[in-house]
C-alpha atoms as a PDB file:
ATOM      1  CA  UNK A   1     -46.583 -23.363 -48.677  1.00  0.00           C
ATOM      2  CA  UNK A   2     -44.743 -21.339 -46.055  1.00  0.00           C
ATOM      3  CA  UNK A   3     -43.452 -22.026 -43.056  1.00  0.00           C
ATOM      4  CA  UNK A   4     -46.536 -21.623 -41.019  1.00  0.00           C
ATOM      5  CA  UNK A   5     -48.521 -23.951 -43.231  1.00  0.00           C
ATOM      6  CA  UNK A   6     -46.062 -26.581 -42.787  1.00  0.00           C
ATOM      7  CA  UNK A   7     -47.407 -29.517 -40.604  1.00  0.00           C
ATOM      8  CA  UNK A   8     -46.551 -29.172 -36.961  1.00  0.00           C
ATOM      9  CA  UNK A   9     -45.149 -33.051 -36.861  1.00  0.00           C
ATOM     10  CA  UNK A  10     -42.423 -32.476 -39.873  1.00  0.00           C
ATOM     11  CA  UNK A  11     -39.790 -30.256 -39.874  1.00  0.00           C
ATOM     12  CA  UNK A  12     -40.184 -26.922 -41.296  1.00  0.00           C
ATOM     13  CA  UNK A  13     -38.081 -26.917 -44.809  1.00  0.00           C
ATOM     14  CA  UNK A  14     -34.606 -24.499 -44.205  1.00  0.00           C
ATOM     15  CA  UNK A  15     -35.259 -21.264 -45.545  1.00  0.00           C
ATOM     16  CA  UNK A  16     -33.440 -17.843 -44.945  1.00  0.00           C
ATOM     17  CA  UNK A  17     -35.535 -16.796 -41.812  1.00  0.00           C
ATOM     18  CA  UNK A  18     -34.859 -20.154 -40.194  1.00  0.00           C
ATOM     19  CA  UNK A  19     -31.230 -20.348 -41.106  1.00  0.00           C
ATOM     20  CA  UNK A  20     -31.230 -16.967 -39.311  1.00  0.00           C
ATOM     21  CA  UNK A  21     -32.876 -17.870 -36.634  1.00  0.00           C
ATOM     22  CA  UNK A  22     -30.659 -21.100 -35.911  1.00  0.00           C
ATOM     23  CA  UNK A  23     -27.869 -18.881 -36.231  1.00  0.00           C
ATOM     24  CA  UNK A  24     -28.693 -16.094 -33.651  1.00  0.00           C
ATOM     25  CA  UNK A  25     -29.307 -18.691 -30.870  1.00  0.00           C
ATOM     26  CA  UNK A  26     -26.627 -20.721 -31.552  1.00  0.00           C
ATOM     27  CA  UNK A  27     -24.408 -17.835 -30.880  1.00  0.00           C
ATOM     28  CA  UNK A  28     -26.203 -16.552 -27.699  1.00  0.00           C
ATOM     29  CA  UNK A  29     -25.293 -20.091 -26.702  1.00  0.00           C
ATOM     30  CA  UNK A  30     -21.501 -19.875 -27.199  1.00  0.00           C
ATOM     31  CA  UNK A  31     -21.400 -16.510 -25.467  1.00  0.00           C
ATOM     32  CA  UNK A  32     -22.095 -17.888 -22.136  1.00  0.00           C
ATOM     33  CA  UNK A  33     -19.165 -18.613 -20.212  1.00  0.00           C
ATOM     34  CA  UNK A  34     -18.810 -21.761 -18.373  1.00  0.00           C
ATOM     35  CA  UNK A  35     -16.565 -22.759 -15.842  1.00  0.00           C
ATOM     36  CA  UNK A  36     -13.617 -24.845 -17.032  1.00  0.00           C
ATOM     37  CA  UNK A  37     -11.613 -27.291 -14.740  1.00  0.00           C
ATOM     38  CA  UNK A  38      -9.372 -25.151 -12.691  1.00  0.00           C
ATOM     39  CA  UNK A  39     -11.378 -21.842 -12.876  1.00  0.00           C
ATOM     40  CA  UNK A  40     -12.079 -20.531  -9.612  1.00  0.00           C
ATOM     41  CA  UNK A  41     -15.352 -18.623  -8.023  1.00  0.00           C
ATOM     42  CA  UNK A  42     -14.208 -15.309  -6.365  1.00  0.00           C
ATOM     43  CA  UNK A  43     -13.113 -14.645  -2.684  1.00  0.00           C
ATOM     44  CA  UNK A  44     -15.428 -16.301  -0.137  1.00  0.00           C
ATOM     45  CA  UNK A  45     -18.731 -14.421   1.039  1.00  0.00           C
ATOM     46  CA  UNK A  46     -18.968 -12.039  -1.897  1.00  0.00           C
ATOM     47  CA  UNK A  47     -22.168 -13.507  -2.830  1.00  0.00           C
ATOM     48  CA  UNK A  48     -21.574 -15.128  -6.246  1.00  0.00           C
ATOM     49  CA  UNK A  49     -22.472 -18.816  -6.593  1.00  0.00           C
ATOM     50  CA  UNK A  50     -19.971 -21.393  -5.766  1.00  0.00           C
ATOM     51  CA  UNK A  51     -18.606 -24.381  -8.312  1.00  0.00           C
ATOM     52  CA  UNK A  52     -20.001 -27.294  -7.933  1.00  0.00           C
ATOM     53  CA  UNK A  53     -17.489 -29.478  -5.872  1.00  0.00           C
ATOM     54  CA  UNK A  54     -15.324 -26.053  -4.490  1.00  0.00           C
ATOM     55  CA  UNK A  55     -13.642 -26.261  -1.152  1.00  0.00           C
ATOM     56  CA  UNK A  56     -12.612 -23.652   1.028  1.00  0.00           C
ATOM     57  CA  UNK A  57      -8.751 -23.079   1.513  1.00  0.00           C
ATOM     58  CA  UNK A  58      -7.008 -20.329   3.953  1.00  0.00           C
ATOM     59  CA  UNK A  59      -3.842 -19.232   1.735  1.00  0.00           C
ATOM     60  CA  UNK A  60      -1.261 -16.557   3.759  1.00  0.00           C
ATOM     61  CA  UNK A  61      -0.579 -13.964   1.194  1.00  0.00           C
ATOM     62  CA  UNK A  62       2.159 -11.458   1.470  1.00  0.00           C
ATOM     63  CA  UNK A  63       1.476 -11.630   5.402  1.00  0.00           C
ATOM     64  CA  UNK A  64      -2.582 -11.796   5.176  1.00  0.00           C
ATOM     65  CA  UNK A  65      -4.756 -14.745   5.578  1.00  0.00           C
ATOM     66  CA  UNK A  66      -6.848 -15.112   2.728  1.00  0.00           C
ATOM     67  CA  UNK A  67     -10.198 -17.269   2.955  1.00  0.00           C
ATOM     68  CA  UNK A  68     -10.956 -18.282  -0.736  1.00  0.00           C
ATOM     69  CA  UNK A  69     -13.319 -20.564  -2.323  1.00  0.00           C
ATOM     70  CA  UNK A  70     -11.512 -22.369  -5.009  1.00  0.00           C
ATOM     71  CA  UNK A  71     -12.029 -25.623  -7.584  1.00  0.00           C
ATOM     72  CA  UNK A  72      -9.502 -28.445  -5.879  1.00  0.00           C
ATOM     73  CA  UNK A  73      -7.458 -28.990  -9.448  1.00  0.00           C
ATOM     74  CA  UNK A  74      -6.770 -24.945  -9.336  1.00  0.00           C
ATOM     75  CA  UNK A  75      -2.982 -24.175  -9.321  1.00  0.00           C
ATOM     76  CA  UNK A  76      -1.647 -21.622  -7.242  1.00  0.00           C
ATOM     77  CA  UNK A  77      -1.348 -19.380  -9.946  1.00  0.00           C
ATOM     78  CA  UNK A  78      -4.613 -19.259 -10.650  1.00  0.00           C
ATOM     79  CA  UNK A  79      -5.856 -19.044  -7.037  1.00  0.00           C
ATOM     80  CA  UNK A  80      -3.715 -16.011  -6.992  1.00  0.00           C
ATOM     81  CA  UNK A  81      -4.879 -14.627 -10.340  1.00  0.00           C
ATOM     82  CA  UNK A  82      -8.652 -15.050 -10.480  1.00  0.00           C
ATOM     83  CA  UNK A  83      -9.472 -15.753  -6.946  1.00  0.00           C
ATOM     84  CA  UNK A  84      -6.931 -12.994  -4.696  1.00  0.00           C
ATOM     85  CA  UNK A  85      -6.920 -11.343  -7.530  1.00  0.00           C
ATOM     86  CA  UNK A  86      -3.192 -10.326  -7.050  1.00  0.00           C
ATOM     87  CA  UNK A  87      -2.716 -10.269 -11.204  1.00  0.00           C
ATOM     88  CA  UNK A  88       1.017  -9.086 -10.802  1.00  0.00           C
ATOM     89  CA  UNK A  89       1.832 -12.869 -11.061  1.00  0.00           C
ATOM     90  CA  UNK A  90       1.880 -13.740 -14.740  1.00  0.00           C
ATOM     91  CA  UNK A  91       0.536 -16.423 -16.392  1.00  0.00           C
ATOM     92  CA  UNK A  92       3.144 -17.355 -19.631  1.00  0.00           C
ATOM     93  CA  UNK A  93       3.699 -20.785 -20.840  1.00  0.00           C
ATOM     94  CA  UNK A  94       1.664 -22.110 -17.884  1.00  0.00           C
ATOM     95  CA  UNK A  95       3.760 -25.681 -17.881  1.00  0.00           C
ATOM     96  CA  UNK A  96       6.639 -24.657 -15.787  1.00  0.00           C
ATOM     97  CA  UNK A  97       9.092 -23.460 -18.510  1.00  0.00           C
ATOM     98  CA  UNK A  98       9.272 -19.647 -18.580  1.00  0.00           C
ATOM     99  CA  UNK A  99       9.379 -18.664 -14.739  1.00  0.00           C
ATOM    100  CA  UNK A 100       6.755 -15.816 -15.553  1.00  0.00           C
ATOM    101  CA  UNK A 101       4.799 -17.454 -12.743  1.00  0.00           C
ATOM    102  CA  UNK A 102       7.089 -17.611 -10.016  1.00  0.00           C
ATOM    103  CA  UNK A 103       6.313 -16.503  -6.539  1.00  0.00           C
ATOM    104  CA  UNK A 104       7.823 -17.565  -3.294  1.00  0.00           C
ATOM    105  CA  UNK A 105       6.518 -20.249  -1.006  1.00  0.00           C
ATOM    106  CA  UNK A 106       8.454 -19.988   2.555  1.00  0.00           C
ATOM    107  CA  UNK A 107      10.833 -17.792   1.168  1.00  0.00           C
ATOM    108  CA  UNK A 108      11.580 -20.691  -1.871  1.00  0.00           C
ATOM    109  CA  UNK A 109      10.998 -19.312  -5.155  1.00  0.00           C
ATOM    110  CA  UNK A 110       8.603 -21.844  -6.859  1.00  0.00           C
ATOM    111  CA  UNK A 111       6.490 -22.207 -10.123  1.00  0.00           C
ATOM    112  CA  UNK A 112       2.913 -20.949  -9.390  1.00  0.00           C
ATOM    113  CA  UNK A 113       1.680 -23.115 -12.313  1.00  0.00           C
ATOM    114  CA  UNK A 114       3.116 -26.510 -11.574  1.00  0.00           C
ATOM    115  CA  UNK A 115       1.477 -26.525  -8.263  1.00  0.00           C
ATOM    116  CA  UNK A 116      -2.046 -27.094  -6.410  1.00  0.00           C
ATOM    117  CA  UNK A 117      -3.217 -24.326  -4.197  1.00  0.00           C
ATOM    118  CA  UNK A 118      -4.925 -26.671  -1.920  1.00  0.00           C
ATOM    119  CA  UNK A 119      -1.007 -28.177  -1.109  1.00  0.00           C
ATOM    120  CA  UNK A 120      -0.158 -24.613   0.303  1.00  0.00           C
ATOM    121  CA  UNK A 121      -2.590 -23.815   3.212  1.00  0.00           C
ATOM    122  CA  UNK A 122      -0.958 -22.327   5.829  1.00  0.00           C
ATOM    123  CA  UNK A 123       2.564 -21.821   3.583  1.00  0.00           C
ATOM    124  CA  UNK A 124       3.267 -18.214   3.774  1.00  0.00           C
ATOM    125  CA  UNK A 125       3.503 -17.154   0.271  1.00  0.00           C
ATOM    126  CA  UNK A 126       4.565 -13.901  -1.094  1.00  0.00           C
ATOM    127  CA  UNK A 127       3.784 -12.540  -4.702  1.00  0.00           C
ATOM    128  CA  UNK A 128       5.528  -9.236  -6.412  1.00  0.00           C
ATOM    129  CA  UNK A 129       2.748  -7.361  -4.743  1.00  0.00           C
ATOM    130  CA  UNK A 130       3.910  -7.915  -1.197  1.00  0.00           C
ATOM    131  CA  UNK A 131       8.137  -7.383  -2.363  1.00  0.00           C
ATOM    132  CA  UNK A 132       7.615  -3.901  -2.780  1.00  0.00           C
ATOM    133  CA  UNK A 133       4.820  -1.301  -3.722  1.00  0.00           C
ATOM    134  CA  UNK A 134       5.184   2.400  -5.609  1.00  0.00           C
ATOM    135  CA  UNK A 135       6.792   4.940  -3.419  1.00  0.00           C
ATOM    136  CA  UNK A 136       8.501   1.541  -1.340  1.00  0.00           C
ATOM    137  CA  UNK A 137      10.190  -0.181  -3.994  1.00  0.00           C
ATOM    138  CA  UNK A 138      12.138  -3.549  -2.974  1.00  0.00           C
ATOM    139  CA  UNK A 139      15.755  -2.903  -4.176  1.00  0.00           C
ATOM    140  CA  UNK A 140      15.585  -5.235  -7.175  1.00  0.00           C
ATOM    141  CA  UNK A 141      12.877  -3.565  -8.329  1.00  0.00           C
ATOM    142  CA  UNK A 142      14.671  -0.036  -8.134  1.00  0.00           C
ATOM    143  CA  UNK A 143      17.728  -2.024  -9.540  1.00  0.00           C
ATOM    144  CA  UNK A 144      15.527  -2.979 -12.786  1.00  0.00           C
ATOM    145  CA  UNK A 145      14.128   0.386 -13.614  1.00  0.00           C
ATOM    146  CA  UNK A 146      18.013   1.724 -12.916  1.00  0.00           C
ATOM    147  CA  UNK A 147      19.139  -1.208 -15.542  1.00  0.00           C
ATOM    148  CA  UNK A 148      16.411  -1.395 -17.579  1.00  0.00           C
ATOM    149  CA  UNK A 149      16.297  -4.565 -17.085  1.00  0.00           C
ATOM    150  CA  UNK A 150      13.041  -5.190 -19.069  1.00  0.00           C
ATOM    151  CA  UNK A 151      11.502  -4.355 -22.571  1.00  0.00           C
ATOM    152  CA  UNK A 152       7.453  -5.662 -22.974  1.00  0.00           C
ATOM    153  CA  UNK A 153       7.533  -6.312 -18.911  1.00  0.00           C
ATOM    154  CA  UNK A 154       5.547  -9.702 -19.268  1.00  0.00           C
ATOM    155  CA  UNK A 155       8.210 -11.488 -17.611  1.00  0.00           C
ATOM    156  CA  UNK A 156       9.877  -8.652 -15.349  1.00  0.00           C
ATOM    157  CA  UNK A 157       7.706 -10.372 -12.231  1.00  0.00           C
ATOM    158  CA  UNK A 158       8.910 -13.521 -12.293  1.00  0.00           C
ATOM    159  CA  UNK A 159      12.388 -12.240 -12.809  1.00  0.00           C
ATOM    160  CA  UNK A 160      12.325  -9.852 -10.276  1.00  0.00           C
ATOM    161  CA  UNK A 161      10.921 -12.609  -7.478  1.00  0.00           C
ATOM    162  CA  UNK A 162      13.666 -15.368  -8.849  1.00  0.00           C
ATOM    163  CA  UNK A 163      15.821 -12.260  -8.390  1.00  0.00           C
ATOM    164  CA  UNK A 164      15.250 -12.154  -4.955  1.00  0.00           C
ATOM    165  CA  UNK A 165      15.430 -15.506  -3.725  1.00  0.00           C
ATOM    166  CA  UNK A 166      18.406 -15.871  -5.340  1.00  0.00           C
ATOM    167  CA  UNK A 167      20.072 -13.233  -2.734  1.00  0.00           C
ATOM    168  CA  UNK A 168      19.736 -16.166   0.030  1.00  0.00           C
ATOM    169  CA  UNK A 169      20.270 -18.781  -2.414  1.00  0.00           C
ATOM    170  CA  UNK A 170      24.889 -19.912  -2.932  1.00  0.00           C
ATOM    171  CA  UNK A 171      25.127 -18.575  -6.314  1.00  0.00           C
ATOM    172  CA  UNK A 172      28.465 -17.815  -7.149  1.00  0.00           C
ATOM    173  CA  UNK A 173      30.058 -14.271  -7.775  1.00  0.00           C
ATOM    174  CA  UNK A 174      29.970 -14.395 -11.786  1.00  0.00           C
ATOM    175  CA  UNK A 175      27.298 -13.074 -14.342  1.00  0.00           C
ATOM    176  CA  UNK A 176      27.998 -16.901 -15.420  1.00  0.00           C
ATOM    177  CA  UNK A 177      26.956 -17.841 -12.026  1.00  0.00           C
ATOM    178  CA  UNK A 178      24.102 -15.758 -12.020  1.00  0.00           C
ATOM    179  CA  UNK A 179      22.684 -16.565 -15.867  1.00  0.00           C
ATOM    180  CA  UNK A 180      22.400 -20.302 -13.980  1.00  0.00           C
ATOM    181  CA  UNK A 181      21.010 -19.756 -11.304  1.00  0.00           C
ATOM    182  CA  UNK A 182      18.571 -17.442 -12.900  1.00  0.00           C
ATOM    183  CA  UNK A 183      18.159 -20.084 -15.911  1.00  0.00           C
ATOM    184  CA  UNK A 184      14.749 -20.846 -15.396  1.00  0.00           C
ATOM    185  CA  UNK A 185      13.222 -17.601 -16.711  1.00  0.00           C
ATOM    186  CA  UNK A 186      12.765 -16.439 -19.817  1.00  0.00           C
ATOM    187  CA  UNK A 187      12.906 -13.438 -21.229  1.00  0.00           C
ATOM    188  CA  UNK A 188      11.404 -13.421 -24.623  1.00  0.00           C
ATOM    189  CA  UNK A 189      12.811 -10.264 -25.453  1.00  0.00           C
ATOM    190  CA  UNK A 190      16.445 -10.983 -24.923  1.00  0.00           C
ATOM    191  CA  UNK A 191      17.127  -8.413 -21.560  1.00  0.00           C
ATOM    192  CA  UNK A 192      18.851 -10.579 -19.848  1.00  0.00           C
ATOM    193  CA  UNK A 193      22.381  -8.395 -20.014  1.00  0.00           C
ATOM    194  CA  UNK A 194      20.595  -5.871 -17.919  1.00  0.00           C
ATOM    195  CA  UNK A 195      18.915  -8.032 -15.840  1.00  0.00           C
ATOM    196  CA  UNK A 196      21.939  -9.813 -14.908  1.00  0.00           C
ATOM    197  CA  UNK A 197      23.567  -6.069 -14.365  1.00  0.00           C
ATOM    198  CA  UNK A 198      20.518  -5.018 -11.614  1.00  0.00           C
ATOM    199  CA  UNK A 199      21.091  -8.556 -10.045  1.00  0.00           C
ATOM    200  CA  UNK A 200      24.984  -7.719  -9.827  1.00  0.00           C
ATOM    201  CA  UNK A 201      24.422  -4.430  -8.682  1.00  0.00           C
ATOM    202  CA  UNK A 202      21.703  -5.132  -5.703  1.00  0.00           C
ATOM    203  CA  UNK A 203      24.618  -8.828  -4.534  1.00  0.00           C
ATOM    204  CA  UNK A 204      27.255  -5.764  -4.149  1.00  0.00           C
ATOM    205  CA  UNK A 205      25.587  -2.761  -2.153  1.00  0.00           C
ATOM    206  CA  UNK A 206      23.871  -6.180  -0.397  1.00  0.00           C
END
């Protein structure tokens, strides 16, 4: 007896076609994506369907108001990421630890990840995007490329923005002064000679 000469009311006994079958749409169903706590729908009035339970937040961005349609649990790194898309901001360890996230929130430098967007409407907040552009570089960034002070560039964001805050941050005249105060980013691939060299060199033409 095959499988259409089973009875209707049992179920049809596994074979290869079935197993097959199963397969196949059990894959179509793990290919749709689905939107995970935290994920954001794009910029406002683009016409794509909202998330369930989004809320509207106005977020100043490198001197431009930004309408943006966001879940209320997004951080502000990925309100900047997925919804501004401004993608210069990295996202590393994403738990506060490697500074690849930092950006500046009224001219503080702050962890992106560790922090709601919906806490920063009407903050002005500046990512590496609005620091300096090709053709206008800030001088930090002109002081990296000078120094090398990067290998796989993952991190060089983040570095560059702590970089900058530090410049109206009291940090002491020392490379030892400036390894601490720039102790809260990583560099995984060990730059942090030149790095500290294009700080050094940006605090004394400053």
């Amino acid at each position: 007896m095959n499988d259409r000469d089973h009875p209707a009311d049992q179920p049809a006994p596994l074979s290869r076609r079935n197993f097959l079958q199963q397969l196949s749409v059990a894959g179509a169903a793990a290919a749709v994506p689905f939107a995970a706590p935290g994920t954001l729908v794009a910029e406002a009035g683009d016409g794509e369907p909202p998330i369930p339970g989004s809320v509207m937040v106005t977020l100043r961005i490198n001197g431009t108001s930004r309408r943006l349609e966001i879940d209320p649990r997004a951080t502000l790194l990925d309100a900047l990421r997925d919804s501004a898309h401004l993608t210069g901001t990295k996202k590393g360890c994403d738990h506060g630890q490697c500074g690849a996230c930092t950006v500046h929130v009224n001219g503080r430098r702050v962890n992106s990840c560790l922090t709601l967007a919906i806490m920063h409407e009407g903050d002005a907040i500046t990512t590496i995007e609005g620091i300096g552009a090709p053709g206008s570089l800030h001088p930090m960034q002109k002081s990296f490329v000078a120094h090398d002070g990067y290998q796989c560039g993952y991190c060089t964001s983040g570095q560059i923005m702590s970089a900058v805050a530090l410049l109206e941050e009291p940090c002491g005249s020392s490379d030892a002064d400036v390894k601490e105060c720039m102790s809260g980013n990583i560099c995984r691939c060990g730059a942090y000679p030149n790095i500290v060299a294009a700080i050094q060199d940006v605090r004394r033409h400053a």
